[in-house]
N, C-alpha and C. Protein backbone atom coordinates (compact mmCIF):
# COMPACT_ATOMS: atom_id res chain seq x y z
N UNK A 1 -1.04 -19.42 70.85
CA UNK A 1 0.18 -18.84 70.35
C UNK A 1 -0.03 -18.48 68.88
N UNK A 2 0.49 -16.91 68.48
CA UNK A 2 0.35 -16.77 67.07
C UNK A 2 1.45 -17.04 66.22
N UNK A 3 0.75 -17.34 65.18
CA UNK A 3 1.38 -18.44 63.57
C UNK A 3 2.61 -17.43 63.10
N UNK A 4 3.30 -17.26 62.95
CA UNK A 4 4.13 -16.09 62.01
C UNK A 4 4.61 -16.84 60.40
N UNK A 5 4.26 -16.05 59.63
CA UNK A 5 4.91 -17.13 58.33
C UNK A 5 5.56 -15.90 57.71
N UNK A 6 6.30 -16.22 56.87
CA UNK A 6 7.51 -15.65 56.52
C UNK A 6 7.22 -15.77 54.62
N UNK A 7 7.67 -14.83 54.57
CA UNK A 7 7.77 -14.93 53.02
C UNK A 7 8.46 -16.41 52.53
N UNK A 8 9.93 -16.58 52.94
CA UNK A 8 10.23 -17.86 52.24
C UNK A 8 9.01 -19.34 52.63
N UNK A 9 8.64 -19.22 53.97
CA UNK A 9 7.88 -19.97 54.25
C UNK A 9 6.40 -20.21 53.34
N UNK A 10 6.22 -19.24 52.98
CA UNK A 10 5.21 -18.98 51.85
C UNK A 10 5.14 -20.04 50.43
N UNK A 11 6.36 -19.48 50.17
CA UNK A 11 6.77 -20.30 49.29
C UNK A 11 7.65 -21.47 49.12
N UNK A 12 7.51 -22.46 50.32
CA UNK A 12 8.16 -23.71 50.25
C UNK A 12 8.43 -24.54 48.72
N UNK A 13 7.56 -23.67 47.68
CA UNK A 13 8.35 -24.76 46.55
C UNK A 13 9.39 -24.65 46.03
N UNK A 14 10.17 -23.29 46.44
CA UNK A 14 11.71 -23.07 45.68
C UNK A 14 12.55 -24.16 46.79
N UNK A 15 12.02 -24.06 47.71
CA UNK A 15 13.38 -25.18 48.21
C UNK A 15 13.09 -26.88 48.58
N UNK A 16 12.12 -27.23 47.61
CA UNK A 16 11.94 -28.61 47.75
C UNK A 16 13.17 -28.64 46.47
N UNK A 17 13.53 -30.36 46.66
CA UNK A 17 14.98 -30.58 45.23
C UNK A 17 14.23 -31.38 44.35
N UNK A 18 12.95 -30.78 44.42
CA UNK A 18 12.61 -31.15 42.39
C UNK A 18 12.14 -29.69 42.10
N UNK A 19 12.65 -28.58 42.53
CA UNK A 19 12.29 -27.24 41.83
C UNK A 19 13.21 -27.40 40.71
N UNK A 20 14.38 -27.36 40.92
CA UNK A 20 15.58 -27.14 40.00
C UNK A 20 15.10 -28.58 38.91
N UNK A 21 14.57 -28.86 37.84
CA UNK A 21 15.22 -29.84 37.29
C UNK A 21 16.06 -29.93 36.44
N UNK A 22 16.92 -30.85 36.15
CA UNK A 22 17.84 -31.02 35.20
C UNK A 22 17.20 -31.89 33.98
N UNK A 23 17.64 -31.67 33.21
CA UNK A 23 17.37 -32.08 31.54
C UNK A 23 17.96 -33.26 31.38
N UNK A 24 17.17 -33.94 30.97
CA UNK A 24 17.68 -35.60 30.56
C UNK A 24 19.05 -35.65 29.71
N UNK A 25 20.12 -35.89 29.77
CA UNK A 25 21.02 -35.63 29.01
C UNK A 25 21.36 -37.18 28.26
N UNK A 26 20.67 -37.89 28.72
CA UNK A 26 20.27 -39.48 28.32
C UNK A 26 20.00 -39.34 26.81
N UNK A 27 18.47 -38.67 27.35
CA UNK A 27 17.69 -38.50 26.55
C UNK A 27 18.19 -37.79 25.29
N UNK A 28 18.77 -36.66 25.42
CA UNK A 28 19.49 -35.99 24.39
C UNK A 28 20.44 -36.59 23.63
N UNK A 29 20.96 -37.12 24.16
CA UNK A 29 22.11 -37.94 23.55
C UNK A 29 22.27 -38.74 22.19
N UNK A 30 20.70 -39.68 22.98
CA UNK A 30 19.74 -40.78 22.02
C UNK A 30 18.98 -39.66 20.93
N UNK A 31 18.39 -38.79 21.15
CA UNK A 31 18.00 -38.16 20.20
C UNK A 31 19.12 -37.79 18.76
N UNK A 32 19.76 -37.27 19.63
CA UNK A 32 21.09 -36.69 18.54
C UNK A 32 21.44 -37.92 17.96
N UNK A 33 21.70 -38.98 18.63
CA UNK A 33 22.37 -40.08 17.76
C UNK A 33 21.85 -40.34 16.73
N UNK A 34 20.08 -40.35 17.05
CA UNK A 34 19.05 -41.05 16.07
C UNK A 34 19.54 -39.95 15.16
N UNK A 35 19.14 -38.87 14.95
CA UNK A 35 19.38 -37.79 13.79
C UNK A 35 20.42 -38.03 13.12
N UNK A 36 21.80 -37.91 13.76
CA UNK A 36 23.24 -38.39 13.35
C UNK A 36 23.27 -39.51 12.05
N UNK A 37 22.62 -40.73 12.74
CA UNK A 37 21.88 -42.12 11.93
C UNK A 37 21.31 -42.00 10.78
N UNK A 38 20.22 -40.84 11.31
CA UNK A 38 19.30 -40.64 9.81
C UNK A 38 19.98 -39.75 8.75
N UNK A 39 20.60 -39.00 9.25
CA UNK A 39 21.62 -38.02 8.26
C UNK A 39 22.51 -38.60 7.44
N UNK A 40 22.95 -39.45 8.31
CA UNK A 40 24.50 -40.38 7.48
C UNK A 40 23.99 -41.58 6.60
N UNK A 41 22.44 -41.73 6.79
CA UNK A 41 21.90 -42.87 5.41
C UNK A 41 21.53 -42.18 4.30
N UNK A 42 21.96 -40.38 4.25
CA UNK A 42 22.18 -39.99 2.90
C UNK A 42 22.97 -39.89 2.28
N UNK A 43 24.28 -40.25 2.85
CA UNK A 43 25.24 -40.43 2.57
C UNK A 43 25.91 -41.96 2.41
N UNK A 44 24.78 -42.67 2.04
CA UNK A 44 24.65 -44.19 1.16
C UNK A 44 26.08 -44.56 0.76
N UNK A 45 26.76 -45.19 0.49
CA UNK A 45 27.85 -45.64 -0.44
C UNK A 45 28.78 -44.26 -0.65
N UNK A 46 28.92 -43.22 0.57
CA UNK A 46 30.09 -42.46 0.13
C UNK A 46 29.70 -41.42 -0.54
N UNK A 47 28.56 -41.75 -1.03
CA UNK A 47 28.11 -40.36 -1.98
C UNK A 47 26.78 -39.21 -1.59
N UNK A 48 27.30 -38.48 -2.04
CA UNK A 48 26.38 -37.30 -1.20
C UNK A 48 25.15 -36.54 -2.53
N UNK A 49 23.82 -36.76 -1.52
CA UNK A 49 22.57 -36.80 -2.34
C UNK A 49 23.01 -35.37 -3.23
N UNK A 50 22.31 -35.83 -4.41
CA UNK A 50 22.40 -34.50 -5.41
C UNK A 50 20.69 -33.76 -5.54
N UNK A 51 21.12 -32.49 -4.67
CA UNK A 51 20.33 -31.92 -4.98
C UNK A 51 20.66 -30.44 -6.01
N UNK A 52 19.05 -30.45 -6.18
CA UNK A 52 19.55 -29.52 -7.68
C UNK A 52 19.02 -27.86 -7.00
N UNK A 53 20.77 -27.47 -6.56
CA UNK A 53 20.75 -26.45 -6.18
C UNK A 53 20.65 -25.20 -6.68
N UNK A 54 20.87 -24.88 -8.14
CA UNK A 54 19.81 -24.04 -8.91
C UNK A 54 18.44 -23.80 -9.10
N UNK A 55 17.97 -24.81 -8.44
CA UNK A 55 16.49 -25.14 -8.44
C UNK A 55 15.95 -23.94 -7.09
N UNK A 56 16.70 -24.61 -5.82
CA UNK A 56 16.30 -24.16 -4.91
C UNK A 56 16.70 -22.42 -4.55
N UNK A 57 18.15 -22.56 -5.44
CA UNK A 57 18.52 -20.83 -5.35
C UNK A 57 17.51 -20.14 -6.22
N UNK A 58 16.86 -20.24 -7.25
CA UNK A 58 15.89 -19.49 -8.11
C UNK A 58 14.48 -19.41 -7.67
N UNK A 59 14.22 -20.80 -6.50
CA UNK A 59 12.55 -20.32 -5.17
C UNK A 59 13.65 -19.50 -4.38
N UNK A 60 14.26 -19.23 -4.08
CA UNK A 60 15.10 -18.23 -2.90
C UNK A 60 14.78 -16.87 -3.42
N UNK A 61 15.34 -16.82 -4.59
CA UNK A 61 14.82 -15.64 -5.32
C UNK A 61 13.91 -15.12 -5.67
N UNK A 62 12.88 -16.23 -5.69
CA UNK A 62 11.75 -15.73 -6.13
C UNK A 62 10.86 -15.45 -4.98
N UNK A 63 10.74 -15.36 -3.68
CA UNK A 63 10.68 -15.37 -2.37
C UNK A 63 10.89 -14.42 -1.75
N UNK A 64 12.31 -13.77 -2.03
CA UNK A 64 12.78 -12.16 -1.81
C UNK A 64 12.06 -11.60 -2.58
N UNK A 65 11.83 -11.87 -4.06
CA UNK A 65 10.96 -11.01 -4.96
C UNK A 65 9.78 -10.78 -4.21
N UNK A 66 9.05 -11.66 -3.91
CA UNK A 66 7.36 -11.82 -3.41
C UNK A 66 7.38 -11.30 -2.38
N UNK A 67 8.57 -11.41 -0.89
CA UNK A 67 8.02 -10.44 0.29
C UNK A 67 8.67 -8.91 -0.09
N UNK A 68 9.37 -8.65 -1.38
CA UNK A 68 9.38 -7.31 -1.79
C UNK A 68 8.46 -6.55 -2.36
N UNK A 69 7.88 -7.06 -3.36
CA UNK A 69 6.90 -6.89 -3.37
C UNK A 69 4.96 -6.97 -2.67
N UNK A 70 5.17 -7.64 -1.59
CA UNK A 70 4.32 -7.92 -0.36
C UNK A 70 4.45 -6.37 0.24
N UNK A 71 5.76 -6.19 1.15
CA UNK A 71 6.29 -4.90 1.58
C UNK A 71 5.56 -3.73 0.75
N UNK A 72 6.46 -4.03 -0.29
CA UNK A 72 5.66 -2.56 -0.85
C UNK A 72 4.13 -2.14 -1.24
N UNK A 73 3.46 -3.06 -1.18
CA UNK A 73 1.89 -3.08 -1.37
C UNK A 73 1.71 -2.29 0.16
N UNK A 74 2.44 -3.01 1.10
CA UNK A 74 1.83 -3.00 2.46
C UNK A 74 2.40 -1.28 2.66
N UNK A 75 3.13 -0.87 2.33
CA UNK A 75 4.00 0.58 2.07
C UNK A 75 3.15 1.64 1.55
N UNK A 76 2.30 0.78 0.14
CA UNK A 76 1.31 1.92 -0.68
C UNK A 76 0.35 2.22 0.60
N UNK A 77 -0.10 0.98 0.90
CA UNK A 77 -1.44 0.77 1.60
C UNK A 77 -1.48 2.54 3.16
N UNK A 78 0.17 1.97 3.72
CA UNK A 78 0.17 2.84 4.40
C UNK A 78 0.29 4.69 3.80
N UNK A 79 1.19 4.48 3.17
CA UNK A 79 1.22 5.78 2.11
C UNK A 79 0.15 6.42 1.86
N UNK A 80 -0.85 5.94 1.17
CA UNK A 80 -2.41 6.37 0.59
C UNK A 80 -2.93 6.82 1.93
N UNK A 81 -2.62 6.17 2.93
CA UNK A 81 -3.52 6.71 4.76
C UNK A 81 -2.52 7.62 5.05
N UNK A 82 -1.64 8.07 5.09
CA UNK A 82 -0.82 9.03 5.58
C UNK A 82 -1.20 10.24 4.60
N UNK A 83 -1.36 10.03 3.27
CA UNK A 83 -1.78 11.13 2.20
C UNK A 83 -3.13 11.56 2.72
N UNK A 84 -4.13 10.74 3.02
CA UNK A 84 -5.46 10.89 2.96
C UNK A 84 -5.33 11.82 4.67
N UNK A 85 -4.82 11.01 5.55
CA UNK A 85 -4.85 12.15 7.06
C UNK A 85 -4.29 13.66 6.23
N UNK A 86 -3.24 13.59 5.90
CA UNK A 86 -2.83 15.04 5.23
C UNK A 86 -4.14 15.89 4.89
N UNK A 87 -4.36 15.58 4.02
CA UNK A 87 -5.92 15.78 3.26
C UNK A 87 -6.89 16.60 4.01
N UNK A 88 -7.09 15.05 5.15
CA UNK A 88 -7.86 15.64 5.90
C UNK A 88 -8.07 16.05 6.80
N UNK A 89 -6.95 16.86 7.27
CA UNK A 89 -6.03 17.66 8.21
C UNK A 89 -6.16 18.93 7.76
N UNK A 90 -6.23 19.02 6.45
CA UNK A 90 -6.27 20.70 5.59
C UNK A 90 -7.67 20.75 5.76
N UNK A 91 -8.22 19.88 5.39
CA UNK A 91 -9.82 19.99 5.38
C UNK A 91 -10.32 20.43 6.43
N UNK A 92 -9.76 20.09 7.55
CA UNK A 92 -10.39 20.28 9.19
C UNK A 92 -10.07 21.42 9.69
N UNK A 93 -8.80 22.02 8.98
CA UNK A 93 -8.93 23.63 9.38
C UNK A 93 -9.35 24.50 8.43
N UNK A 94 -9.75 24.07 7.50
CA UNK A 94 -10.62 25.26 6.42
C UNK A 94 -11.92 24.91 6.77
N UNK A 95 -12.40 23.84 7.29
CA UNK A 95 -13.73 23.78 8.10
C UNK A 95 -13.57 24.84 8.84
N UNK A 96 -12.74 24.20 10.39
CA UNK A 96 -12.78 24.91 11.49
C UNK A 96 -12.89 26.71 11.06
N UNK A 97 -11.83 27.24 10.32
CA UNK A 97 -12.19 28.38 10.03
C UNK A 97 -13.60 29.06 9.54
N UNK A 98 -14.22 28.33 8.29
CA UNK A 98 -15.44 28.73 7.79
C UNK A 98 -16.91 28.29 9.41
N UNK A 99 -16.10 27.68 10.28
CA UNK A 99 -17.34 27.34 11.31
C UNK A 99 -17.23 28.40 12.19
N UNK A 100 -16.37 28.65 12.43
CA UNK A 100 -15.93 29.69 13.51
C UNK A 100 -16.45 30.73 12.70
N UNK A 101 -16.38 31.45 11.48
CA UNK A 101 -17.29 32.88 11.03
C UNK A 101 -18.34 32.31 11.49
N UNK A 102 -19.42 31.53 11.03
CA UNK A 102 -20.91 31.08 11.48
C UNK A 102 -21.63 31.20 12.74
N UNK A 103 -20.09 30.27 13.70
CA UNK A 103 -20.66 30.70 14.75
C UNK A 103 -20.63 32.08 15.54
N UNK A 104 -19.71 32.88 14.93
CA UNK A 104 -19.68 34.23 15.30
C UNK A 104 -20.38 34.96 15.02
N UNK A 105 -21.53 34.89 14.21
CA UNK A 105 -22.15 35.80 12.97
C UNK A 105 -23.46 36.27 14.59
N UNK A 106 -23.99 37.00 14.44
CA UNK A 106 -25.06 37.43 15.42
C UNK A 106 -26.03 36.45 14.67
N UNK A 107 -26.37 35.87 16.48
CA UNK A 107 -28.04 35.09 16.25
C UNK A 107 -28.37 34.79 17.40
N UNK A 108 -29.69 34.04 17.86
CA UNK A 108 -29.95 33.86 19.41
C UNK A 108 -29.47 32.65 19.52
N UNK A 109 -29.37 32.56 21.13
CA UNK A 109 -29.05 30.96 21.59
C UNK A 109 -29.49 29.98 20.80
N UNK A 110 -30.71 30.05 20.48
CA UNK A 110 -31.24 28.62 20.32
C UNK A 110 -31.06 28.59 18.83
N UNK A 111 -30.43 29.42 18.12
CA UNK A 111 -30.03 29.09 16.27
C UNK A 111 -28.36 28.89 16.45
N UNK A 112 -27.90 29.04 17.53
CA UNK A 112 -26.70 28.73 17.45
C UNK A 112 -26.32 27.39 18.30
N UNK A 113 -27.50 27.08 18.65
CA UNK A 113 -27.17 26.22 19.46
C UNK A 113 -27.85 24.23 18.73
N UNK A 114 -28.59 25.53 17.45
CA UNK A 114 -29.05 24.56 16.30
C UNK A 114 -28.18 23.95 15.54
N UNK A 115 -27.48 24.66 15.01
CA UNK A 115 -26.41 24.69 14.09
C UNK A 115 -24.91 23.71 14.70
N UNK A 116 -24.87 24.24 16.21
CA UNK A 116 -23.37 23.46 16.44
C UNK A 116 -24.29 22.16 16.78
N UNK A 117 -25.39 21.56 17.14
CA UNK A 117 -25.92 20.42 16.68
C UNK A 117 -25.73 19.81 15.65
N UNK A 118 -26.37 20.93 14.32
CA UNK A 118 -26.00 20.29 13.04
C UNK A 118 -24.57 19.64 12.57
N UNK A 119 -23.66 20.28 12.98
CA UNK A 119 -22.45 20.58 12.76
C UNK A 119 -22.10 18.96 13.34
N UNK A 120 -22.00 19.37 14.74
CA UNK A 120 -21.71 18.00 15.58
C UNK A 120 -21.97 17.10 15.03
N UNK A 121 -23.51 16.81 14.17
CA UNK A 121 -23.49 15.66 13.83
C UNK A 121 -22.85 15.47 12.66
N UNK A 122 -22.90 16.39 11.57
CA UNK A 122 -22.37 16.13 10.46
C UNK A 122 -20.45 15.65 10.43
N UNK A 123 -19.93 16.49 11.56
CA UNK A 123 -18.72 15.77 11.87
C UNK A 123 -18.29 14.45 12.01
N UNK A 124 -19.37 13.90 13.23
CA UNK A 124 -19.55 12.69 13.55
C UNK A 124 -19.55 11.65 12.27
N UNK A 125 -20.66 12.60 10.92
CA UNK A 125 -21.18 11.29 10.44
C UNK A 125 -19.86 11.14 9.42
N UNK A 126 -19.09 12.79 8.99
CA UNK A 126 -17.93 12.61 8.33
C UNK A 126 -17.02 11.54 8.91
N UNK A 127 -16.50 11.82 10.14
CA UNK A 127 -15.53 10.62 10.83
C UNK A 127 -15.79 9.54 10.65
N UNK A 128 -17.13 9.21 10.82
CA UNK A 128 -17.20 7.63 10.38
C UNK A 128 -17.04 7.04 8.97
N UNK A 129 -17.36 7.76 8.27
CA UNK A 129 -16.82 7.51 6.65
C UNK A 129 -15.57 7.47 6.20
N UNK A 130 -15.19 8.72 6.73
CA UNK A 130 -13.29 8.79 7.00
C UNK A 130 -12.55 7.72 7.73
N UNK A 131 -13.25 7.04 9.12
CA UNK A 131 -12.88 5.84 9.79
C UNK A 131 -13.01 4.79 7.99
N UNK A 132 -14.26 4.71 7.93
CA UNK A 132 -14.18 3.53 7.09
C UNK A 132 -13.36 3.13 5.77
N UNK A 133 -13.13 4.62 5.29
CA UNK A 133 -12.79 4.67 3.92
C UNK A 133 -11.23 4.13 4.39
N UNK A 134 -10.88 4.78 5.32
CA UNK A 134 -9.00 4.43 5.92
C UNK A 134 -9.13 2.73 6.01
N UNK A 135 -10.09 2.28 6.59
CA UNK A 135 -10.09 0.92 6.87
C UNK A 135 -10.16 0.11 5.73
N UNK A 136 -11.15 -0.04 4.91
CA UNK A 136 -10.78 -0.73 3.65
C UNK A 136 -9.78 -0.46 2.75
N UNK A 137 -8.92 1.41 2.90
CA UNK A 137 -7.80 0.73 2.11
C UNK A 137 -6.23 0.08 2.71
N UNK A 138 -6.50 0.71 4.29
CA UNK A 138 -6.06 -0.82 4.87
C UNK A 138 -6.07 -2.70 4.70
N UNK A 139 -7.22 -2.76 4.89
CA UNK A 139 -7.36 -3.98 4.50
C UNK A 139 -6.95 -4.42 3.31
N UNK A 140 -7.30 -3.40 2.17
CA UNK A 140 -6.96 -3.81 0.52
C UNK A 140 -5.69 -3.80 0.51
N UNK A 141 -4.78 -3.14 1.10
CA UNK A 141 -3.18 -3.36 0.63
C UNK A 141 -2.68 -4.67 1.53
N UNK A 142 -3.57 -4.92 2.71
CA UNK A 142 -2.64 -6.33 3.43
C UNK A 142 -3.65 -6.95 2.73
N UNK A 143 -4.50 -7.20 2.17
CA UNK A 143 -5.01 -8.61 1.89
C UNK A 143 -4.36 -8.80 0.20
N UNK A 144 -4.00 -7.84 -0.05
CA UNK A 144 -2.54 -8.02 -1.43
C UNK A 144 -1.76 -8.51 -1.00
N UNK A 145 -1.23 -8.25 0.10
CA UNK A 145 0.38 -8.27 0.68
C UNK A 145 0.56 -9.62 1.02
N UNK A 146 -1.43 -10.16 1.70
CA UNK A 146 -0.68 -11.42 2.21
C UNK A 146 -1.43 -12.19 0.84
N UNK A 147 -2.28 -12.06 -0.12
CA UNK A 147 -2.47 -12.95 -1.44
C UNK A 147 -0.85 -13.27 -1.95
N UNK A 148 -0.14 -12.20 -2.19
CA UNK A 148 0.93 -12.33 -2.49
C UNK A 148 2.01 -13.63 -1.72
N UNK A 149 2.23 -13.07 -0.23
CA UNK A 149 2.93 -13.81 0.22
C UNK A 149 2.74 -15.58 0.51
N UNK A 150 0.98 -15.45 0.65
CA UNK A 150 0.49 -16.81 0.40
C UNK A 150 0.70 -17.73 -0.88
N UNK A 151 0.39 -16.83 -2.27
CA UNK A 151 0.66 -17.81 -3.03
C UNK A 151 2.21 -18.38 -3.53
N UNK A 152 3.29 -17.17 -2.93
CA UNK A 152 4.66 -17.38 -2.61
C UNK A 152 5.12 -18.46 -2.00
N UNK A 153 4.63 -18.83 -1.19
CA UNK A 153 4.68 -19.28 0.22
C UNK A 153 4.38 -21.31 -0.53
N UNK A 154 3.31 -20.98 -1.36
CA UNK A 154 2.63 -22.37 -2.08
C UNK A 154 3.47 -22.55 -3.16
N UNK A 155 4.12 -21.80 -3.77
CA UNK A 155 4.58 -22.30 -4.81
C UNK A 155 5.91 -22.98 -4.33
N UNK A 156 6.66 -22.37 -3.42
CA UNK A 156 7.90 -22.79 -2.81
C UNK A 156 7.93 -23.88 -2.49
N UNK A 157 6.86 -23.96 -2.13
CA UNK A 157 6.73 -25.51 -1.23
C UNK A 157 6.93 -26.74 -2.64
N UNK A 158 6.14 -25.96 -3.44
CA UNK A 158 6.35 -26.77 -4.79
C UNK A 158 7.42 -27.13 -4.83
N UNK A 159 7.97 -26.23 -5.50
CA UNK A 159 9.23 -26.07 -6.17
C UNK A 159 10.24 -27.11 -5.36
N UNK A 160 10.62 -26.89 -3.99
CA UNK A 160 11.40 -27.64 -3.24
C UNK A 160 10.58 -29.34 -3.14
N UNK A 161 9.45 -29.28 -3.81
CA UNK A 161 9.12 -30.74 -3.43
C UNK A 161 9.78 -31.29 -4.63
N UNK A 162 9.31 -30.05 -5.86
CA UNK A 162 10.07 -30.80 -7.30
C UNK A 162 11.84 -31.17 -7.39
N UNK A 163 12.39 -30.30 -6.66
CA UNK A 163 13.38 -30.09 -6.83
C UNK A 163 14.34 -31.40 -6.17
N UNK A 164 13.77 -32.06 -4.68
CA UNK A 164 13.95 -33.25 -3.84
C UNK A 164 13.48 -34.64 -4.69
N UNK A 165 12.18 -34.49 -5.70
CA UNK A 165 11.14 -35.42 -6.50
C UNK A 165 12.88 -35.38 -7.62
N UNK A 166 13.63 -34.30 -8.33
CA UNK A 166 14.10 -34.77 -9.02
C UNK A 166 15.16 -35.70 -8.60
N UNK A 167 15.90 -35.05 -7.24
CA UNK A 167 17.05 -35.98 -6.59
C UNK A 167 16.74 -37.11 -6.45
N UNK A 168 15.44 -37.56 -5.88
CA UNK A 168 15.19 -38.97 -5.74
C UNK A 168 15.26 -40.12 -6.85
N UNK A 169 15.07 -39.29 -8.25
CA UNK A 169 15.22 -40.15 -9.72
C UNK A 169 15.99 -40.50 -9.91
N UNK A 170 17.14 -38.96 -9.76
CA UNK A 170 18.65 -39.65 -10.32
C UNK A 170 19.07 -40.71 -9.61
């Protein structure tokens, strides 16, 4: 006798009853409490920790400054490659034009067939320079963008450690 299986049959694991599980709500509970606990022992004797919130609004600021200036590096970076395709977009049809007289000019197969060799390669070897030159000033505007945002990124951390280092004195 032949087997027939069935798509749902296929997949017997949607209807076993540990597909669906439910979330420990136990568990959650106890978590939240613990947090709840740890939150409200900063609030010691009624009084609420002083932090020095000028401190932390002036790394806020200085943070927007740094990924604004990050941005706009990363902006030049693209800018300078959008100028440079321009460039060399004009370039490729005042080529194309001066190639096209050449190859039109009377000569035999095999001098014309020299030349769009030459040509070919010299294209080739242009593109790859043009590849490269685009690529490093790629790289040079993000590896600003992220020097920038990195040492942003370190000082903040400072700042908010100093700023918690002073609350803990008072």
């Amino acid at each position: 006798m032949a087997k027939t299986t069935s798509a749902a049959a296929e997949h017997n694991d949607f209807f076993k009853p540990d597909y669906f599980k439910v979330p420990d709500f136990g568990q959650f509970q106890a978590d939240f409490n613990r947090w709840v606990s740890d939150f409200s022992k900063s609030f010691a004797n009624g009084k609420a920790p002083n932090v020095d919130l000028e401190t932390l609004f002036a790394s806020q600021r200085k943070n927007f400054e740094a990924f604004t200036n990050a941005n706009q590096l990363a902006f030049d970076g693209v800018k300078a490659i959008a100028q440079r395709q321009a460039e060399l977009a004009r370039e490729a049809v005042e080529d194309f034009s001066k190639l096209a007289k050449e190859l039109s000019a009377p000569a035999s197969v095999e001098e014309k067939l020299v030349k769009q060799a030459e040509i070919a390669k010299s294209a080739f070897e242009q593109a790859l320079s043009t590849m490269r030159e685009m690529n490093e000033t790629l790289t040079k505007s993000n590896t600003q963008a992220i020097d920038v945002v990195s040492k942003r990124v370190a000082d903040s951390f400072d700042e908010v450690k100093t700023a918690f280092a002073k609350t803990a004195k008072k």
